[in-house]
Protein backbone atom coordinates (compact mmCIF):
# COMPACT_ATOMS: atom_id res chain seq x y z
CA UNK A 1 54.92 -129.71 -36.23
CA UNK A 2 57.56 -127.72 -38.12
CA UNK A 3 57.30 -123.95 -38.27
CA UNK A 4 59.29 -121.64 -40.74
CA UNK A 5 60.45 -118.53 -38.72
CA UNK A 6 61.26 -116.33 -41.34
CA UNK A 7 62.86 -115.86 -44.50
CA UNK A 8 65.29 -113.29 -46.56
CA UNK A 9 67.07 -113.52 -49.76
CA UNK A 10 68.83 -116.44 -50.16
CA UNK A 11 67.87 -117.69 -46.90
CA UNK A 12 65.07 -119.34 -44.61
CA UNK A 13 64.61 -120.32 -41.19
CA UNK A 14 62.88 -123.19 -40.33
CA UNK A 15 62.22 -124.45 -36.36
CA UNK A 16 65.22 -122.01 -35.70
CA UNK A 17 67.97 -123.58 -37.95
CA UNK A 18 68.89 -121.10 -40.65
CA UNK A 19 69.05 -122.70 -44.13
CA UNK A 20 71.19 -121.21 -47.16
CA UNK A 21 69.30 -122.97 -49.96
CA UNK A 22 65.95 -124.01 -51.62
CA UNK A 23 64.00 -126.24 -49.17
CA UNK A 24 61.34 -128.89 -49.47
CA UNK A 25 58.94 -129.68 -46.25
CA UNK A 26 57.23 -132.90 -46.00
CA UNK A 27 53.97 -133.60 -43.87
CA UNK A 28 55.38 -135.01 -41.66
CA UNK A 29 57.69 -132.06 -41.05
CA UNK A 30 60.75 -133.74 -42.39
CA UNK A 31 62.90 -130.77 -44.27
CA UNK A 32 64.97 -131.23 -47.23
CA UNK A 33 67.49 -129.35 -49.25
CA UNK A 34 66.06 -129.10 -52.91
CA UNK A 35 67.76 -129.90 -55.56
CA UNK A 36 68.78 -127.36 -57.83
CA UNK A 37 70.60 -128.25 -60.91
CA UNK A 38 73.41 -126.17 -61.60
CA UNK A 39 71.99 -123.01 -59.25
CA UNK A 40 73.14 -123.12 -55.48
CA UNK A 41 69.76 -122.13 -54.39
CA UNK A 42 68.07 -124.19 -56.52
CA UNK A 43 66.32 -124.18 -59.86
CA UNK A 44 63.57 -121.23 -60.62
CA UNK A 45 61.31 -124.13 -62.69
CA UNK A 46 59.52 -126.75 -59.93
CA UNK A 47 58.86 -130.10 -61.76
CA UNK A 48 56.79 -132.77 -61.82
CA UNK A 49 58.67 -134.94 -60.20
CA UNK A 50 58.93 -132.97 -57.00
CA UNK A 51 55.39 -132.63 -56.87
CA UNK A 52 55.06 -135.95 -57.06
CA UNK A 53 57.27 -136.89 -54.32
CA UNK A 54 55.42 -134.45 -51.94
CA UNK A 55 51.65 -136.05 -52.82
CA UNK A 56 52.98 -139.30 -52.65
CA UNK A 57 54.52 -138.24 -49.11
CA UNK A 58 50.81 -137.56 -48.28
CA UNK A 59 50.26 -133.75 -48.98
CA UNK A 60 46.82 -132.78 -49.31
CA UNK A 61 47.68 -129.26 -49.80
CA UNK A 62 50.90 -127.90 -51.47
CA UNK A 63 52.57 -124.79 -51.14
CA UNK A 64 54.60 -123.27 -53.55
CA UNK A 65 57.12 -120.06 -52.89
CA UNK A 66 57.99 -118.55 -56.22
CA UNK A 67 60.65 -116.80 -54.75
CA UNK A 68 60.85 -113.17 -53.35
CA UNK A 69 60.60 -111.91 -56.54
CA UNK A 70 57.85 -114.41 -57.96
CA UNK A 71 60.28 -115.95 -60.47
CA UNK A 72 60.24 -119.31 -59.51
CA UNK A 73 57.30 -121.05 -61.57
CA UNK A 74 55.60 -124.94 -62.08
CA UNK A 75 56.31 -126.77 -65.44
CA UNK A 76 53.14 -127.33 -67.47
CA UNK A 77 53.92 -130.86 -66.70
CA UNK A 78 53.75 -130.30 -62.85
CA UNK A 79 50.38 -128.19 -62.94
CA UNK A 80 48.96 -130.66 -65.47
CA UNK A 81 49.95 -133.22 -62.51
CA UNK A 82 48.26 -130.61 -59.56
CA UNK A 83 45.16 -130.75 -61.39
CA UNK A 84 44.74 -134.77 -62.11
CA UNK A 85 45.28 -135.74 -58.97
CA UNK A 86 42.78 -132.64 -57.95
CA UNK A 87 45.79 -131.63 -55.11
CA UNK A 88 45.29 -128.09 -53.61
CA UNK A 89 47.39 -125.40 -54.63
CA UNK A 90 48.44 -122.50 -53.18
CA UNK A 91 51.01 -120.47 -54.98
CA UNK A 92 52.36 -117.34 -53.77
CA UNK A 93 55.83 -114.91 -53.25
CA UNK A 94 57.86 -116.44 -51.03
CA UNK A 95 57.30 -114.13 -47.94
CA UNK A 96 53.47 -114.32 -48.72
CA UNK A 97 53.81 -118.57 -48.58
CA UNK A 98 55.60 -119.09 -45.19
CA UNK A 99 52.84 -117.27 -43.62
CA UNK A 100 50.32 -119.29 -45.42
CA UNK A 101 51.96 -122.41 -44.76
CA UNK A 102 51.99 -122.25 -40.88
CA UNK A 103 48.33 -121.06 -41.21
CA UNK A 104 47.64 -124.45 -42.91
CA UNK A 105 49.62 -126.18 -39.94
CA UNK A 106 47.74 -124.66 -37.40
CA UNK A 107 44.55 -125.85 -39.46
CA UNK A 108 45.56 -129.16 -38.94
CA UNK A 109 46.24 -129.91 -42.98
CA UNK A 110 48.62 -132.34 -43.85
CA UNK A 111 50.95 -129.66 -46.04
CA UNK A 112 53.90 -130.15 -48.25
CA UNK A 113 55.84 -126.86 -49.57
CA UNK A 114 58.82 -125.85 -51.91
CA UNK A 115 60.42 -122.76 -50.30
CA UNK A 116 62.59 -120.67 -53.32
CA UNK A 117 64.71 -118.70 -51.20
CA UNK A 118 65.90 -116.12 -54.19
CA UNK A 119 64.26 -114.29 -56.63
């Protein structure tokens, strides 16, 4: 089971290893940079296609940091995706979303996340 320490702008820790970028958490506790487009953080609009990749990975529940500043948003295309394939969503402020996420954990759900590690 992965846990994510802590976070602070433009960072995030995750099972102790500090990370200098956007990340993406599978179920199955694999970690992955996310890719960001021209940003070095990564990109403040979370697509489709990343959701996608996360509920095909087996997420039942997704959460979403928007960023410490609550910038970071879904495409209309991604929610519209979230709510066909009737996949829980819980979108908060960064901060807010690591603590929700290893509350899920400890619940025992099978949890995917997309940590935005700026504003």
């Amino acid at each position: 089971m992965v846990t994510i320490d802590r976070m602070g702008f433009g960072w995030i820790v995750i099972d102790g290893k500090k990370r200098w970028h956007d990340v993406v958490i599978y179920p199955d506790g694999k970690v992955k940079r996310r890719k960001g487009g021209f940003l070095m953080f990564g990109s403040h609009k979370i697509k489709r296609e990343e959701i996608e990749e996360l509920y095909k990975s087996g997420a039942e529940v997704l959460v979403i940091g928007t960023g410490t500043d609550g910038v970071a948003e879904l495409t209309d295309d991604a929610r519209s995706f979230i709510k066909e394939m009737k996949i829980s969503l819980v979108e908060l402020y960064s901060q807010e979303a690591i603590r929700e996420f290893n509350k899920l954990l400890k619940e025992n759900k099978r949890v995917g996340a997309i940590i935005h590690v700026t504003c």
